[in-house]
C-alpha atoms as a PDB file:
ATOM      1  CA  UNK A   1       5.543  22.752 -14.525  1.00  0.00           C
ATOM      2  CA  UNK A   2       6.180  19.248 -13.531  1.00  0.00           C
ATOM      3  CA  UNK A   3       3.549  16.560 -14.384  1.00  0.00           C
ATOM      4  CA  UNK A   4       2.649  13.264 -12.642  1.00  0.00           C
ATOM      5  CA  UNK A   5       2.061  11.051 -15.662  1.00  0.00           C
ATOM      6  CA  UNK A   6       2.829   8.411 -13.703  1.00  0.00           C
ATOM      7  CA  UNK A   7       0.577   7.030  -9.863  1.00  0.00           C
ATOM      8  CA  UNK A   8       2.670   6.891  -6.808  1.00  0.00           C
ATOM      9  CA  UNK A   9       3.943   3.116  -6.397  1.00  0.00           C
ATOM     10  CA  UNK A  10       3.320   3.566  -2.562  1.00  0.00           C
ATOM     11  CA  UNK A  11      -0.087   3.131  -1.094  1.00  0.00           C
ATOM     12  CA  UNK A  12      -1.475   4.380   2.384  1.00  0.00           C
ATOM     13  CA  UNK A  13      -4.625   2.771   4.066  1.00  0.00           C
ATOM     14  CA  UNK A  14      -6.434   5.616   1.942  1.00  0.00           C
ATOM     15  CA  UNK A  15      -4.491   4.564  -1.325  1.00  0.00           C
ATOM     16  CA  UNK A  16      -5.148   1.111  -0.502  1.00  0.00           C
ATOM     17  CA  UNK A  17      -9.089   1.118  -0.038  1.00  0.00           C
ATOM     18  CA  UNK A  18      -9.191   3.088  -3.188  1.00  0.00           C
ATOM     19  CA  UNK A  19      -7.710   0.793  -5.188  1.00  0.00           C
ATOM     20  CA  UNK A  20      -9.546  -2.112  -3.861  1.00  0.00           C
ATOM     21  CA  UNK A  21     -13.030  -0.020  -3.870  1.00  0.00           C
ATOM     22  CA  UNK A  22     -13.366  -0.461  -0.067  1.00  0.00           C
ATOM     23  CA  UNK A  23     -13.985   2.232   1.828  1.00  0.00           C
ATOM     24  CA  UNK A  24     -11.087   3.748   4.303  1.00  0.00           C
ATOM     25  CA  UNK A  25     -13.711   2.757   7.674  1.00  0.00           C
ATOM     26  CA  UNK A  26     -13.772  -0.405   6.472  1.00  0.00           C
ATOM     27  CA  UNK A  27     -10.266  -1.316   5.696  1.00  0.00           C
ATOM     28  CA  UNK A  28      -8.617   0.334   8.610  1.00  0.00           C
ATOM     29  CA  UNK A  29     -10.845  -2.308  10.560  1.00  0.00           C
ATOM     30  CA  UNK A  30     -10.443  -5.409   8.610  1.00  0.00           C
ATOM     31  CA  UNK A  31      -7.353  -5.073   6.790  1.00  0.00           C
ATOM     32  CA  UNK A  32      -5.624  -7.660   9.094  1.00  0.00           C
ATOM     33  CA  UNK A  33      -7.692 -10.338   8.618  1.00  0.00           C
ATOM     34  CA  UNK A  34      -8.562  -9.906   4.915  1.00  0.00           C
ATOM     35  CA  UNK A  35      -7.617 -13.136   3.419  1.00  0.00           C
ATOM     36  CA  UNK A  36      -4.801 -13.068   0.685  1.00  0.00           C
ATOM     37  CA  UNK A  37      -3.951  -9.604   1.047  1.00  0.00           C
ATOM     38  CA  UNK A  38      -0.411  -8.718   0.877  1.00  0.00           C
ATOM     39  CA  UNK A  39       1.403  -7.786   3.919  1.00  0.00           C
ATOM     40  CA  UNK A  40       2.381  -4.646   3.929  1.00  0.00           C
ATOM     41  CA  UNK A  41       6.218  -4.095   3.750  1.00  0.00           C
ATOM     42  CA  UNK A  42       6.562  -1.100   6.288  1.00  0.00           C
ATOM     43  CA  UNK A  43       4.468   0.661   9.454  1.00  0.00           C
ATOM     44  CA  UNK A  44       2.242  -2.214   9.981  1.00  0.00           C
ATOM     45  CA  UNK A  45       3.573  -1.942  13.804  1.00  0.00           C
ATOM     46  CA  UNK A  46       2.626   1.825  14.125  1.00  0.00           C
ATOM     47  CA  UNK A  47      -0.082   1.621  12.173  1.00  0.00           C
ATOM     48  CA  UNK A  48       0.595   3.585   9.057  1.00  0.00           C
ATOM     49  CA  UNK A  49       0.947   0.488   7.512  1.00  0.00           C
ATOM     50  CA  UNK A  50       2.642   0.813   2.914  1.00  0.00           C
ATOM     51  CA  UNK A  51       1.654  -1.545   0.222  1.00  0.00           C
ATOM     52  CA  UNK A  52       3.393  -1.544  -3.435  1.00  0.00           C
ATOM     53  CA  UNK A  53       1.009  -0.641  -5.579  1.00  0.00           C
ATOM     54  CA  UNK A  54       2.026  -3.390  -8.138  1.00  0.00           C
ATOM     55  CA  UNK A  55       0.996  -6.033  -4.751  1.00  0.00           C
ATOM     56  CA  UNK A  56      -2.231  -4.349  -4.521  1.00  0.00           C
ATOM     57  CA  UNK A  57      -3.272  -4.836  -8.081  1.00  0.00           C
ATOM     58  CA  UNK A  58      -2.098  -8.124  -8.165  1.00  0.00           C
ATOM     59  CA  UNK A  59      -4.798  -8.722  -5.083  1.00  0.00           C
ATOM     60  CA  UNK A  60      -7.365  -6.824  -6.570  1.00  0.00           C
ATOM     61  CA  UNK A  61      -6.814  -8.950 -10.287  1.00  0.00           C
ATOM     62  CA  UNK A  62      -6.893 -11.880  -8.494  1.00  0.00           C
ATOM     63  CA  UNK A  63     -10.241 -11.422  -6.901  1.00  0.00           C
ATOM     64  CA  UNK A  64     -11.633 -10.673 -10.159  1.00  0.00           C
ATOM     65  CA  UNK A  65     -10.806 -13.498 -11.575  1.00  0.00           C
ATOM     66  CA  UNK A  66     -12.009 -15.867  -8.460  1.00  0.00           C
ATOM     67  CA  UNK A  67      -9.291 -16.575  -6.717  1.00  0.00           C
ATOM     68  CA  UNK A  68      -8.936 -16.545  -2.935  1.00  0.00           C
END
């Protein structure tokens, strides 16, 4: 049996509102314009667009702590 101890470092839209407690509606529509986010580093132009997971959390940390 083979375990996933460890999250997948690639996030979809899906992955990506998760992470950033938005819902998938709302991020497929406003993801382009959100200020600060990371771009995503493949399928922006066919809209499946990938974000690291590590860039993500980096965005996410930083709104916590009032930046952006």
């Amino acid at each position: 049996m083979t375990q996933l101890s460890q999250p997948c470092d690639t996030l979809d839209l899906r992955g990506a509102a998760r992470e950033l407690g938005r819902s998938y509606s709302w991020m497929s529509k406003h993801w382009r314009t959100l200020p600060g986010l990371p771009a995503p580093y493949v399928g922006a132009a066919y809209g499946r667009p990938r974000w690291s997971r590590a860039a993500l959390l980096a965005f996410r940390d930083g709104l916590a702590n009032g930046a952006n």
